[in-house]
C-alpha atoms as a PDB file:
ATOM      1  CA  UNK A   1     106.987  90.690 111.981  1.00  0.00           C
ATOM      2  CA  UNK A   2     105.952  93.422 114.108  1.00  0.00           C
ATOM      3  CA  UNK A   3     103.873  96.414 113.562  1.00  0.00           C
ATOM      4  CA  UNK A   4     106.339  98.765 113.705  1.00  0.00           C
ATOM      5  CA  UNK A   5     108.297  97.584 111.209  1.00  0.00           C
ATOM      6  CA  UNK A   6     105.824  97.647 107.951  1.00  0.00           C
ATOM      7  CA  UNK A   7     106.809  97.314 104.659  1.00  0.00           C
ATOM      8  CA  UNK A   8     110.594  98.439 104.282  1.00  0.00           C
ATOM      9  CA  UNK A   9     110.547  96.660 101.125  1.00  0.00           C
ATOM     10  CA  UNK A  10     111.489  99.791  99.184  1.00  0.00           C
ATOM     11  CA  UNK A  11     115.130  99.964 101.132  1.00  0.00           C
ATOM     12  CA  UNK A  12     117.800  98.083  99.546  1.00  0.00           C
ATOM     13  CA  UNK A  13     120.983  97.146 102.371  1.00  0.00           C
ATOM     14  CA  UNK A  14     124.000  98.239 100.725  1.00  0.00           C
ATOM     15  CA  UNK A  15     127.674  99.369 102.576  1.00  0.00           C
ATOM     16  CA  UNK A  16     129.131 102.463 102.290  1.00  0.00           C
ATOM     17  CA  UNK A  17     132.103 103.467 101.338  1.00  0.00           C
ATOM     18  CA  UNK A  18     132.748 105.220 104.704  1.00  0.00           C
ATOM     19  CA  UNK A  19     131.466 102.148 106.595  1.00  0.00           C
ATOM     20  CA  UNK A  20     134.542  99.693 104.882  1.00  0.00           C
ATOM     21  CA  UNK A  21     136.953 102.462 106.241  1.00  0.00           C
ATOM     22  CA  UNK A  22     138.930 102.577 109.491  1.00  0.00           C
ATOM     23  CA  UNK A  23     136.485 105.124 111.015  1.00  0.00           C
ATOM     24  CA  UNK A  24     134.276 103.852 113.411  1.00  0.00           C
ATOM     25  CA  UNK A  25     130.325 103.157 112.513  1.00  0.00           C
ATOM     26  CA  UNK A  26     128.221 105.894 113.814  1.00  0.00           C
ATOM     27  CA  UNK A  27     124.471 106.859 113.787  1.00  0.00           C
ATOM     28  CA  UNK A  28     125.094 108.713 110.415  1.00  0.00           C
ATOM     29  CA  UNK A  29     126.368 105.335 109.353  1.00  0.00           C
ATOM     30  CA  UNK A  30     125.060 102.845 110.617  1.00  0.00           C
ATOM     31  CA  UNK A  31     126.794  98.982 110.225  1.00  0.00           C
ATOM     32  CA  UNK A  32     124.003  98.548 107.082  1.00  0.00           C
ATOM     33  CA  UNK A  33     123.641 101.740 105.274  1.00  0.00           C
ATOM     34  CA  UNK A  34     120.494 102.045 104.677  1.00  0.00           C
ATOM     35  CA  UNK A  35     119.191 104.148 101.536  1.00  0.00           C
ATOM     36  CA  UNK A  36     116.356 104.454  99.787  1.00  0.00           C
ATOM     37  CA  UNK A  37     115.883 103.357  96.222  1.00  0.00           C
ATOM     38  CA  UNK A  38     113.867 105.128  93.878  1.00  0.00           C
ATOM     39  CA  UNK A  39     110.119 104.773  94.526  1.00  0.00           C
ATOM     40  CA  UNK A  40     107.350 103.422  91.892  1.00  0.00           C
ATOM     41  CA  UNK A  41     103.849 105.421  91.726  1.00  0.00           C
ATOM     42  CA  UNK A  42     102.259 103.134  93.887  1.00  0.00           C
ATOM     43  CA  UNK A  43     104.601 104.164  97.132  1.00  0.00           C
ATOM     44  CA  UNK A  44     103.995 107.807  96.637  1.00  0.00           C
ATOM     45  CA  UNK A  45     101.964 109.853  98.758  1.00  0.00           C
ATOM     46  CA  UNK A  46      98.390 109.760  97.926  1.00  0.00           C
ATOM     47  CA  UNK A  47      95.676 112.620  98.695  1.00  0.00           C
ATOM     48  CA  UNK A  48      93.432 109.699 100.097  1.00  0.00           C
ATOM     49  CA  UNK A  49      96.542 108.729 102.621  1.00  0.00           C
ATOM     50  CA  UNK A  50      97.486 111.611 103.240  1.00  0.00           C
ATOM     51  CA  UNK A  51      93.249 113.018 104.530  1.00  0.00           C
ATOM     52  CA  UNK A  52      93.082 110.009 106.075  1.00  0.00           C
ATOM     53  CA  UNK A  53      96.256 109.543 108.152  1.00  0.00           C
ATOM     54  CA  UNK A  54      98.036 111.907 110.663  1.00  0.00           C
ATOM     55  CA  UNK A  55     101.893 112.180 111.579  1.00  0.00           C
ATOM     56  CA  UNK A  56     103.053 114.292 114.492  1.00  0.00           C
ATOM     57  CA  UNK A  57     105.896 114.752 116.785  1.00  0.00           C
ATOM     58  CA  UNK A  58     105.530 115.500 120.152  1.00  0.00           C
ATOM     59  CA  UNK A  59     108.812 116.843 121.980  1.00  0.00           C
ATOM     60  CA  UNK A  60     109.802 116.879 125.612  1.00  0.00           C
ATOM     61  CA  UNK A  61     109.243 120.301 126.764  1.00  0.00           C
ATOM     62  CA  UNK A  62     112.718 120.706 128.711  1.00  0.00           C
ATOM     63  CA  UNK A  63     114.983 118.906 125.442  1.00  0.00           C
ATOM     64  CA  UNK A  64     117.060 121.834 125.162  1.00  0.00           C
ATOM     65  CA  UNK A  65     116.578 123.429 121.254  1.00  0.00           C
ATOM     66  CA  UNK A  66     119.536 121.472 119.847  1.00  0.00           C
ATOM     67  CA  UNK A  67     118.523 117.869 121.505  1.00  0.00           C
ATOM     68  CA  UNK A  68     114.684 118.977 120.264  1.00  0.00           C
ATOM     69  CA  UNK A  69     115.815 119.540 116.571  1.00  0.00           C
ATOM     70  CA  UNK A  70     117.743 116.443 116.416  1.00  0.00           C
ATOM     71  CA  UNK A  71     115.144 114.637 117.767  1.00  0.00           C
ATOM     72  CA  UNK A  72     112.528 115.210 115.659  1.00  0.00           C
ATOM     73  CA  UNK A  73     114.769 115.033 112.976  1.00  0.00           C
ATOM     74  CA  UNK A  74     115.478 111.371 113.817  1.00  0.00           C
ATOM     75  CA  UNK A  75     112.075 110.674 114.153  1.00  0.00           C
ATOM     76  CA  UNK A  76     111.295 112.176 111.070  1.00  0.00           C
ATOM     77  CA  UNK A  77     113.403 109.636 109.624  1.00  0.00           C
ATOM     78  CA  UNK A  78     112.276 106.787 111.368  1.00  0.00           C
ATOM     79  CA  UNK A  79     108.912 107.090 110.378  1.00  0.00           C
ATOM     80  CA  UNK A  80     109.467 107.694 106.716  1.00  0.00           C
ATOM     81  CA  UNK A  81     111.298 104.562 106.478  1.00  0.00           C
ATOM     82  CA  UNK A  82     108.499 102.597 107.507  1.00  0.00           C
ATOM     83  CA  UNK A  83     105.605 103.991 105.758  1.00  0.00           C
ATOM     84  CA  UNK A  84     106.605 104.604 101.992  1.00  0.00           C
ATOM     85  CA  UNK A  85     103.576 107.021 101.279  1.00  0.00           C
ATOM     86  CA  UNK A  86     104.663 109.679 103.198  1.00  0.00           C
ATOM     87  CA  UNK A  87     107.233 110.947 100.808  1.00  0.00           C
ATOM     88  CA  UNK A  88     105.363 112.759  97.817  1.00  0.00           C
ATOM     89  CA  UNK A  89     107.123 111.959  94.256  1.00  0.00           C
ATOM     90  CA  UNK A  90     110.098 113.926  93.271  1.00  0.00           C
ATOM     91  CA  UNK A  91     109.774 117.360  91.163  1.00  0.00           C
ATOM     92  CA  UNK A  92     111.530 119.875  89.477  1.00  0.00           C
ATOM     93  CA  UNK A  93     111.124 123.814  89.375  1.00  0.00           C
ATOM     94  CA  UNK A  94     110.784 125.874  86.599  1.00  0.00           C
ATOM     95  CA  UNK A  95     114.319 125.394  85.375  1.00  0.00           C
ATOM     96  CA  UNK A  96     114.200 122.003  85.235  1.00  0.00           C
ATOM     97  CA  UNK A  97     116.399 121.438  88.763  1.00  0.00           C
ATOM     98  CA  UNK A  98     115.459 118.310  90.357  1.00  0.00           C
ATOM     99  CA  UNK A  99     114.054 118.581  93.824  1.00  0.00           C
ATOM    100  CA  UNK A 100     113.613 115.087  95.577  1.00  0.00           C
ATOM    101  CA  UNK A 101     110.783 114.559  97.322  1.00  0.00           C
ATOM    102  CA  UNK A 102     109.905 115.179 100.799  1.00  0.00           C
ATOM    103  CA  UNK A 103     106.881 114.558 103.074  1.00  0.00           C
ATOM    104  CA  UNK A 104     103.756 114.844 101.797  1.00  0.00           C
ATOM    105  CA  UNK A 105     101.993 115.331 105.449  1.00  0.00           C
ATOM    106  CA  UNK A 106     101.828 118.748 107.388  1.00  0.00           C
ATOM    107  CA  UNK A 107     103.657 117.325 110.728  1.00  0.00           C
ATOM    108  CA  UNK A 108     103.053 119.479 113.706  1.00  0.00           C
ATOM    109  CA  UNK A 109     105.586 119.828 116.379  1.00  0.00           C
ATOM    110  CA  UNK A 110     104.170 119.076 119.808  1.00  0.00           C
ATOM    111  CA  UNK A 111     105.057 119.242 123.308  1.00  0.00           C
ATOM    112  CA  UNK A 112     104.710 117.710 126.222  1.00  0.00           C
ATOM    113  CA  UNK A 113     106.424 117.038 129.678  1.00  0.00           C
ATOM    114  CA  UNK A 114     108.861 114.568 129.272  1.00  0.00           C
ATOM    115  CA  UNK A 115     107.225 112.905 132.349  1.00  0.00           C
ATOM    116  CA  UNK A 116     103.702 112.006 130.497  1.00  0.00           C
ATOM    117  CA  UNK A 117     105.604 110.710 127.086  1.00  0.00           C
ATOM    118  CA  UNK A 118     106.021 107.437 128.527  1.00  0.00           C
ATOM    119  CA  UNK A 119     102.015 107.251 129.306  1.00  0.00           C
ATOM    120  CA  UNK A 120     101.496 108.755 125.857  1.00  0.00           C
ATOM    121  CA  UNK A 121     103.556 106.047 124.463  1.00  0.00           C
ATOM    122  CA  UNK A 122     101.782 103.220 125.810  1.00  0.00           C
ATOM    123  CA  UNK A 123      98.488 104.517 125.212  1.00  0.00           C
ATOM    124  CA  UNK A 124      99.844 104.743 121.619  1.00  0.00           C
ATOM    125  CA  UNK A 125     101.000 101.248 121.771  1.00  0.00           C
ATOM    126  CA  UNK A 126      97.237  99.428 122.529  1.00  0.00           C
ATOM    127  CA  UNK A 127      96.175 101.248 119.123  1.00  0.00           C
ATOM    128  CA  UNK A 128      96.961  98.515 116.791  1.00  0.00           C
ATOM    129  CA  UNK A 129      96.450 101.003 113.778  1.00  0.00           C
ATOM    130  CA  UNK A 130      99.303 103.520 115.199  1.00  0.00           C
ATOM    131  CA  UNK A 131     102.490 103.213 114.860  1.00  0.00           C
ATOM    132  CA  UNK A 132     105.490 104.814 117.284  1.00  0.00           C
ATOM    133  CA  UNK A 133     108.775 106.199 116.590  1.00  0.00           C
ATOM    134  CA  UNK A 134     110.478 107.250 120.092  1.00  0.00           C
ATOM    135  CA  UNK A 135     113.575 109.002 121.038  1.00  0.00           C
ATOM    136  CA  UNK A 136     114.977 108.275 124.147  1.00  0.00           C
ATOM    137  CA  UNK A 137     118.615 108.965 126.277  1.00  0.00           C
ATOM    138  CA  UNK A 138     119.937 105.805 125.552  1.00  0.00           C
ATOM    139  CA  UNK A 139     120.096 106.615 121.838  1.00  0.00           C
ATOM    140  CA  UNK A 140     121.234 110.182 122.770  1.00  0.00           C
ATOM    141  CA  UNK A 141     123.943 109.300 124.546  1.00  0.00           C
ATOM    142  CA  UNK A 142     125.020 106.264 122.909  1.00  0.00           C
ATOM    143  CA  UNK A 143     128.150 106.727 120.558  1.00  0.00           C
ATOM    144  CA  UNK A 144     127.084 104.129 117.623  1.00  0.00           C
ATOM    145  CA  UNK A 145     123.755 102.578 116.745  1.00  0.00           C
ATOM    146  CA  UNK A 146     125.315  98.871 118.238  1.00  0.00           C
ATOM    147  CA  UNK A 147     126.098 100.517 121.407  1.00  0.00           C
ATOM    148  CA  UNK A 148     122.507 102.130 121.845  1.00  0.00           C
ATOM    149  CA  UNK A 149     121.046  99.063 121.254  1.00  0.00           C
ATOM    150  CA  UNK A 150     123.123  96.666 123.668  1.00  0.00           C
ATOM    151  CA  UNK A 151     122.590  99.475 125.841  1.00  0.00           C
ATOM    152  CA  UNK A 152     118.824  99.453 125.642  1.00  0.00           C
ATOM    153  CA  UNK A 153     118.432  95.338 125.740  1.00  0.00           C
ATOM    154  CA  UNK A 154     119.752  95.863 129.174  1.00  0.00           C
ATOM    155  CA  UNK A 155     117.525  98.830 130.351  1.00  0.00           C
ATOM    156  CA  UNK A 156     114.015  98.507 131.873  1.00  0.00           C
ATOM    157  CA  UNK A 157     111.121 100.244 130.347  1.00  0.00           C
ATOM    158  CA  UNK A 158     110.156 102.199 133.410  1.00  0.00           C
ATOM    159  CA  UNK A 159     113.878 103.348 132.977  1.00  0.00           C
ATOM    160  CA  UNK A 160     113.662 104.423 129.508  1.00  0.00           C
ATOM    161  CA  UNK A 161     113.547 108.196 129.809  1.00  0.00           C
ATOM    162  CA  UNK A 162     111.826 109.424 126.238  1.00  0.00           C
ATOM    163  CA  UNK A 163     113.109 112.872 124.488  1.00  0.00           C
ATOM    164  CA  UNK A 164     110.483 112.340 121.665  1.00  0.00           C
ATOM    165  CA  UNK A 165     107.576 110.552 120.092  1.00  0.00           C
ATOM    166  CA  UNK A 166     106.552 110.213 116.063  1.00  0.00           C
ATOM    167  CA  UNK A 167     103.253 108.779 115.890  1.00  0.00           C
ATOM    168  CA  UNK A 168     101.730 108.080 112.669  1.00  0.00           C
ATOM    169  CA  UNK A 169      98.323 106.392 112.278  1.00  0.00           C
ATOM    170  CA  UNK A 170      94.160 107.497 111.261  1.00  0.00           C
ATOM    171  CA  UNK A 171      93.417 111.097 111.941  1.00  0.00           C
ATOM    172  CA  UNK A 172      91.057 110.319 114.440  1.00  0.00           C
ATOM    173  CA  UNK A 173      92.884 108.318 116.776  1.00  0.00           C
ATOM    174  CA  UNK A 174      95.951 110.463 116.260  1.00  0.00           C
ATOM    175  CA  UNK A 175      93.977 113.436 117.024  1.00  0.00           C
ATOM    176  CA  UNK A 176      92.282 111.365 120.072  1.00  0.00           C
ATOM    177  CA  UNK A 177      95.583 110.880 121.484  1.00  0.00           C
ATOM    178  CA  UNK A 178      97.539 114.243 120.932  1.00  0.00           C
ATOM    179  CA  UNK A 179      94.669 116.685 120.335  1.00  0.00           C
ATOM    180  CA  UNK A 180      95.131 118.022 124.275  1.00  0.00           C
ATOM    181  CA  UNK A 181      99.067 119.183 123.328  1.00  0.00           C
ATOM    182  CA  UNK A 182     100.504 122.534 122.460  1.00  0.00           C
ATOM    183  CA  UNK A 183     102.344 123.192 119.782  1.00  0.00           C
ATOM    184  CA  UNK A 184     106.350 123.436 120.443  1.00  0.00           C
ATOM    185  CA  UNK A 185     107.143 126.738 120.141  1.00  0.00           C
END
């Protein structure tokens, strides 16, 4: 199994209902709906994980605002997926409202020309201890989640032309690689 794909053990596969309709699949539903199921204390966000590790998202600095948004929105999702501590344990306010829970990490925004997030991605990729979410214009322009991904078997890596990165590995190394970036603004 590969390193990007870590312990996705707390998903359970189940259809939806909109999925068994006529409609055709789309990103929002994908062929497997995929849904988290309530988490035990041991995947929750802990203080240690959360000092320890770092989670950012670095943005292509020409994405117009919308395409920037929704990328790091997908990204956002993509990473909590695969790493179950990121999402702290659910709450409730003072009347007793639930409030499920969200990320437990401060995630800065970054940019960066959309030229140097290839080389940011590789360098990424020889750190065995980080792992990388990416956004690119196959998946952008792609209709459903099948068609992005028959679309990207087929496209060269040079050729992949990236909108966004999540990176989510030890502070150090995640500070080595994106430290130089400014915030997206």
């Amino acid at each position: 199994m590969s390193r990007l794909v870590r312990r996705a053990s707390f998903c359970s596969i189940r259809r939806s209902a909109v999925s068994s309709s006529s409609m055709p699949p789309s990103f929002a539903d994908p062929p497997n709906d995929v849904r988290s199921t309530p988490r035990s204390a041991a995947h929750r966000a802990s203080v240690t994980a959360v000092l320890t590790n770092k989670m950012v998202v670095i943005i292509a600095a020409d994405a117009p605002i919308g395409v920037a948004l929704n990328t790091a929105a997908l990204l956002g999702v993509g990473v909590g997926r695969h790493h179950d501590d990121t999402v702290g344990p659910d709450t409730t306010d003072a009347a007793g409202t639930a409030h499920t829970g969200m990320c437990a990490y401060p995630i800065p925004i970054l940019r960066a020309p959309a030229d140097t997030l290839s080389t940011l991605r590789a360098e990424a990729a020889a750190r065995p201890d980080v792992t990388i979410h990416d956004m690119h214009q196959v998946a952008q322009q792609a209709r459903t989640y099948d068609q992005m991904s028959t679309t990207l078997a087929g496209t060269k890596p040079e050729d992949i032309q990236y909108l966004g990165l999540a990176l989510y590995g030890p502070r150090p190394t995640i500070d080595s690689l994106t430290g130089a970036l400014p915030l997206y603004r």
